[in-house]
PDB file of N, CA and C in Angstrom:
ATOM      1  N   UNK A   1      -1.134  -5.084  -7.124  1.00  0.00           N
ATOM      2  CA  UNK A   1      -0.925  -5.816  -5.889  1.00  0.00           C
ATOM      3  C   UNK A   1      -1.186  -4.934  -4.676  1.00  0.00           C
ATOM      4  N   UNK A   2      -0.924  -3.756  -4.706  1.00  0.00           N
ATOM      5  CA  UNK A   2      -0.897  -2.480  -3.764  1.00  0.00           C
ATOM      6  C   UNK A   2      -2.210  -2.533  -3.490  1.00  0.00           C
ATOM      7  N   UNK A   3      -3.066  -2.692  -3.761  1.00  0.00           N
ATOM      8  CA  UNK A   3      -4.546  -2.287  -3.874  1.00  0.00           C
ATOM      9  C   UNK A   3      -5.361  -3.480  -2.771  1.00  0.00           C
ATOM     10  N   UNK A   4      -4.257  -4.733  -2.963  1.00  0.00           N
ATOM     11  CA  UNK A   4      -4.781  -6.098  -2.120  1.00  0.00           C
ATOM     12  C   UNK A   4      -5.072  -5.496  -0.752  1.00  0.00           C
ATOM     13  N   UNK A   5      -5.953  -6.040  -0.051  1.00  0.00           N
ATOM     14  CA  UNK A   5      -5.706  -6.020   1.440  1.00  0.00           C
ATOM     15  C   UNK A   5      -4.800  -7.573   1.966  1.00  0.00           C
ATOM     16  N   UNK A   6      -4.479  -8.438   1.237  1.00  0.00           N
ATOM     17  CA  UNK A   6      -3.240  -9.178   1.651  1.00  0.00           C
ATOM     18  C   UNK A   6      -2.295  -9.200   1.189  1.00  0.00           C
ATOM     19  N   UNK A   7      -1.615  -8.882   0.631  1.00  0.00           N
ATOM     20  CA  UNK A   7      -0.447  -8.256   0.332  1.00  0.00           C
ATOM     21  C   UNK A   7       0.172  -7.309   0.754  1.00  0.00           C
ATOM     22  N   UNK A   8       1.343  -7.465   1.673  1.00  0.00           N
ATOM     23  CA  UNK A   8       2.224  -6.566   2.144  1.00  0.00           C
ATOM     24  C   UNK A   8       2.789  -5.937   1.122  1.00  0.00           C
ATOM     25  N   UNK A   9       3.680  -4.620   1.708  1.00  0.00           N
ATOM     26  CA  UNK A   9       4.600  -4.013   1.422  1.00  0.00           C
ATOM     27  C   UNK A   9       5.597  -5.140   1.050  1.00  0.00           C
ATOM     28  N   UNK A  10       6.146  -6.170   2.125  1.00  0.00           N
ATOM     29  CA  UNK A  10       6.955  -6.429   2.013  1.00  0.00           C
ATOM     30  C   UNK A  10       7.333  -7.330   0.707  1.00  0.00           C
ATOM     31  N   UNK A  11       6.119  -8.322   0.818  1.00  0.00           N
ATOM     32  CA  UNK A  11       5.982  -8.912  -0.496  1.00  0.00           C
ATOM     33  C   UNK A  11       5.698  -8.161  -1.978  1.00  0.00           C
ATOM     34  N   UNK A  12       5.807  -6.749  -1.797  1.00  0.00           N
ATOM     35  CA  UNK A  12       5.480  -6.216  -3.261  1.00  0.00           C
ATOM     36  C   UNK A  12       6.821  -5.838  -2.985  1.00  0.00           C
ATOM     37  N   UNK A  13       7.820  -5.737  -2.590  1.00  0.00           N
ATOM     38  CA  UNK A  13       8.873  -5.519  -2.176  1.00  0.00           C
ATOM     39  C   UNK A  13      10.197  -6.121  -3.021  1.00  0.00           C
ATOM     40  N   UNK A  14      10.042  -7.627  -2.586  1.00  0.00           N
ATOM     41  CA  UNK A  14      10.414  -9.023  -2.744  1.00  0.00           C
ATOM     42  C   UNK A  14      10.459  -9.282  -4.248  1.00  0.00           C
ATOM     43  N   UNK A  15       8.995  -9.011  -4.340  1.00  0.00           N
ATOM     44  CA  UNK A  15       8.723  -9.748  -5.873  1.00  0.00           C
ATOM     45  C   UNK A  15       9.309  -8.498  -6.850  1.00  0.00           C
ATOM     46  N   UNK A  16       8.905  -6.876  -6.512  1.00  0.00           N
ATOM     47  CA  UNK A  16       9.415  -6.288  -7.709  1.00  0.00           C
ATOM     48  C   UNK A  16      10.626  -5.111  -7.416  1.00  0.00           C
ATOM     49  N   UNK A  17      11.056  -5.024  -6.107  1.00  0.00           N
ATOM     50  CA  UNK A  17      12.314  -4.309  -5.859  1.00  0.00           C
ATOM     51  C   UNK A  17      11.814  -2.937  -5.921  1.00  0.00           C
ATOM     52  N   UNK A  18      10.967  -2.503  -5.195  1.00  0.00           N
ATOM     53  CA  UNK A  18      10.765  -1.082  -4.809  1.00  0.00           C
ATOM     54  C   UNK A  18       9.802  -0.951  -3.818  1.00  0.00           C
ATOM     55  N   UNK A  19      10.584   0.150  -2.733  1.00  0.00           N
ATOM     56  CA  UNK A  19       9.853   0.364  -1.511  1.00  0.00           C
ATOM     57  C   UNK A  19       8.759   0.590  -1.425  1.00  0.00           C
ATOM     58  N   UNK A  20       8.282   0.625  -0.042  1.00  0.00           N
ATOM     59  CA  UNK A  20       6.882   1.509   0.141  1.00  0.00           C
ATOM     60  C   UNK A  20       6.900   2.261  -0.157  1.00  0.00           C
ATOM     61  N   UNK A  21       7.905   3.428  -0.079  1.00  0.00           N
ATOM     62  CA  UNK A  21       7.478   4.578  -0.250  1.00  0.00           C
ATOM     63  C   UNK A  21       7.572   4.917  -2.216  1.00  0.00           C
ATOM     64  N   UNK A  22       7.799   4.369  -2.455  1.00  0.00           N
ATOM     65  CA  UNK A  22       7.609   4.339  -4.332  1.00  0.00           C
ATOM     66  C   UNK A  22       6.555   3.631  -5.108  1.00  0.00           C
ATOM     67  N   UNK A  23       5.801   2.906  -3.564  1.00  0.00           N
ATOM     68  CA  UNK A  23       4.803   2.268  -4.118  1.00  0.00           C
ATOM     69  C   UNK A  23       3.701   3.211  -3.750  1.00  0.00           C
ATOM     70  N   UNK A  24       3.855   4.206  -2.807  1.00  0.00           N
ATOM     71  CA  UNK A  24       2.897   5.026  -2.579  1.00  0.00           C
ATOM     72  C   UNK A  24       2.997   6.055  -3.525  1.00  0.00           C
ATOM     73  N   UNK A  25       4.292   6.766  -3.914  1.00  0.00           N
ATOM     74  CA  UNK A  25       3.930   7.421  -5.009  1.00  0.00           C
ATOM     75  C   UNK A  25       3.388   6.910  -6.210  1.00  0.00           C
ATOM     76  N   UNK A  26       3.512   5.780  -6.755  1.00  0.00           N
ATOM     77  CA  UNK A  26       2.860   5.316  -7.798  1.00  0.00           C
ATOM     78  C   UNK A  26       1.581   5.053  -7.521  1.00  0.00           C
ATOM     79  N   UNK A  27       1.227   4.676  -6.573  1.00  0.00           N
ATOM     80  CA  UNK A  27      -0.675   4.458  -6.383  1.00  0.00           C
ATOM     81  C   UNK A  27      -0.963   6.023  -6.320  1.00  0.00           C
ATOM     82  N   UNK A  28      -0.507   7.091  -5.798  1.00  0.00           N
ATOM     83  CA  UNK A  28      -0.946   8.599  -5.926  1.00  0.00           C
ATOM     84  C   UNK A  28      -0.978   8.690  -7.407  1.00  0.00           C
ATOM     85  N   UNK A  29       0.010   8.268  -8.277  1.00  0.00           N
ATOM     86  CA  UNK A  29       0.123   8.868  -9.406  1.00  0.00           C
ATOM     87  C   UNK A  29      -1.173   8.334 -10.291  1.00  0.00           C
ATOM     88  N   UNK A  30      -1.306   7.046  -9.779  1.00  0.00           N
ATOM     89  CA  UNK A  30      -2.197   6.139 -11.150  1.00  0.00           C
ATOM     90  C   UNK A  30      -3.453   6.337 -10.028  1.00  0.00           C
ATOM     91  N   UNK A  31      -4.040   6.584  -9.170  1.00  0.00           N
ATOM     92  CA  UNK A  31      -5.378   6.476  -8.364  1.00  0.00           C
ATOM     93  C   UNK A  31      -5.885   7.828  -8.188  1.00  0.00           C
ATOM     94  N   UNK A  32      -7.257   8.041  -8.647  1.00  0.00           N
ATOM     95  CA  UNK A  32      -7.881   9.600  -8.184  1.00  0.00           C
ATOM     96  C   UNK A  32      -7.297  10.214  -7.010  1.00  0.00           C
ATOM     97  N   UNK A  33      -7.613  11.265  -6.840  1.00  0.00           N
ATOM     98  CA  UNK A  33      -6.820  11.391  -5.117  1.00  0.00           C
ATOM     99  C   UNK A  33      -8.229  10.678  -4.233  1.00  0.00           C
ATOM    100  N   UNK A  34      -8.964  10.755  -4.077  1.00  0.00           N
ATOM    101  CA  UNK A  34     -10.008  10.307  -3.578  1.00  0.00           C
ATOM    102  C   UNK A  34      -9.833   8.895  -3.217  1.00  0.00           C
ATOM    103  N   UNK A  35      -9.634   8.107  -3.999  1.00  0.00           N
ATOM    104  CA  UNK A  35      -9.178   6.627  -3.979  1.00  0.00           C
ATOM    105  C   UNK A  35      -8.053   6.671  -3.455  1.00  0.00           C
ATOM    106  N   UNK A  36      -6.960   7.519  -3.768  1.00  0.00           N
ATOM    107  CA  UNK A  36      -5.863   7.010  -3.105  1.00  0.00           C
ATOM    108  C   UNK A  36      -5.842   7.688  -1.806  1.00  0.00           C
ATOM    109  N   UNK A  37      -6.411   8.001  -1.054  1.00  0.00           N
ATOM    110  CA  UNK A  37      -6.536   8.798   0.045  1.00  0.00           C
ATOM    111  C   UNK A  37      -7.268   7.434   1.101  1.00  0.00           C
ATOM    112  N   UNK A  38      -8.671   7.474   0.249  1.00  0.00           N
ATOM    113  CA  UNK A  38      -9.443   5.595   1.298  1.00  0.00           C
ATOM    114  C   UNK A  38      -7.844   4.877   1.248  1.00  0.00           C
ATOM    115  N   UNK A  39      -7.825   4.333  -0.233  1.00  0.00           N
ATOM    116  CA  UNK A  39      -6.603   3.300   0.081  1.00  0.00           C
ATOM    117  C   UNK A  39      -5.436   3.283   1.436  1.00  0.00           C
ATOM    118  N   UNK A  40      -5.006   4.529   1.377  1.00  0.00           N
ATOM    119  CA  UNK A  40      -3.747   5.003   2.598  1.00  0.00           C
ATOM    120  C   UNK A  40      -4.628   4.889   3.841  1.00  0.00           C
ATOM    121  N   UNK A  41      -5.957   5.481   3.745  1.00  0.00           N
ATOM    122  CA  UNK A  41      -6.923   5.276   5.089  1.00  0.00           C
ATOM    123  C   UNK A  41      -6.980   3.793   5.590  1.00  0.00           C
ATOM    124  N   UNK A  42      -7.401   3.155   4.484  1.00  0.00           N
ATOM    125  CA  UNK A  42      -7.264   1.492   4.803  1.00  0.00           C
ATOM    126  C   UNK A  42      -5.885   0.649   4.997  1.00  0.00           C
ATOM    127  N   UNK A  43      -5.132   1.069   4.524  1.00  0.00           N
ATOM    128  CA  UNK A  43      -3.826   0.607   4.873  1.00  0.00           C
ATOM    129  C   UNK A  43      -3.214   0.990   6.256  1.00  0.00           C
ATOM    130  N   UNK A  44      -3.541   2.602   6.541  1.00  0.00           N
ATOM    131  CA  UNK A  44      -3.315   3.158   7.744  1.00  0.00           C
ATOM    132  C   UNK A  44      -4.102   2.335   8.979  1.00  0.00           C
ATOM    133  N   UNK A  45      -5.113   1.773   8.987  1.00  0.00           N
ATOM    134  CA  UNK A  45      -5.772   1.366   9.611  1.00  0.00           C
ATOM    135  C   UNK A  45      -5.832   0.105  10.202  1.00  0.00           C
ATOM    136  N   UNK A  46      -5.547  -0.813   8.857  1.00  0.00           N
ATOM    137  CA  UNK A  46      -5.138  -2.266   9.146  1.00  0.00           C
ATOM    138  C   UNK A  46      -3.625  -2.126   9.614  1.00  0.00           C
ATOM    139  N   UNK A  47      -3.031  -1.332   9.422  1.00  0.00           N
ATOM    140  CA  UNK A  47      -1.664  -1.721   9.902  1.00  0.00           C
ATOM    141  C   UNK A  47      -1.656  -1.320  11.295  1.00  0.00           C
ATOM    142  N   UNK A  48      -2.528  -0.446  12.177  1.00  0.00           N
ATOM    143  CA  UNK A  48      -2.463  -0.209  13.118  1.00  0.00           C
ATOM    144  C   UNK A  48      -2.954  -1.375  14.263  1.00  0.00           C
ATOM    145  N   UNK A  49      -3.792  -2.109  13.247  1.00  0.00           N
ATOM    146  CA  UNK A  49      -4.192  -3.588  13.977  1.00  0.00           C
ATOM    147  C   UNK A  49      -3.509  -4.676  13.584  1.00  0.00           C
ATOM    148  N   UNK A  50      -2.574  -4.612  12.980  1.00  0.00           N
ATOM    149  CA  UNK A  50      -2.088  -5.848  12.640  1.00  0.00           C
ATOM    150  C   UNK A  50      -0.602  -5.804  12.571  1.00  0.00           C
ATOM    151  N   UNK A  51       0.602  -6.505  12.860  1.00  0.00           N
ATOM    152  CA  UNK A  51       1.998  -6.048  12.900  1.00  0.00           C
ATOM    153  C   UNK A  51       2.695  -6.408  11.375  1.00  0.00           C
ATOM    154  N   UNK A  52       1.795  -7.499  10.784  1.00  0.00           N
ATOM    155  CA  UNK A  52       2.507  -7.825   9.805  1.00  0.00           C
ATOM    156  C   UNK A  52       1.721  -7.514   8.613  1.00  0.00           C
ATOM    157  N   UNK A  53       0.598  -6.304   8.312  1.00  0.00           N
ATOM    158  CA  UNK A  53       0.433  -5.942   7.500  1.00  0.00           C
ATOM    159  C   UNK A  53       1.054  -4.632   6.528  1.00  0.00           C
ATOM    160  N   UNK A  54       0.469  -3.511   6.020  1.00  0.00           N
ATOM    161  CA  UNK A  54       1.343  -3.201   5.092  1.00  0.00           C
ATOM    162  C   UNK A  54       1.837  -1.894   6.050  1.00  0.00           C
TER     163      UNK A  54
END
């Protein structure tokens, strides 16, 4: 779900009971660093344009 670009935090939240910040260690753990580095880039990015993204 982490990986969506519509899917919040909040809703991965909701549905499985663990924060952002445990969802970021788990995408570090299971994603190349390379990938998980774009990913945080793209998340970093849309959230800076958008209030209710992740």
């Amino acid at each position: 779900m982490a990986l969506s670009d519509h899917v919040s935090f909040t809703q991965i939240s909701a549905q499985h009971g663990i924060t952002p910040d445990e969802v970021k260690v788990i995408m570090r753990t299971e994603l190349k660093p390379g990938s998980y580095r774009a990913w945080r880039k793209r998340v970093r990015d849309f959230g800076d344009r958008r209030a209710h993204y992740k």
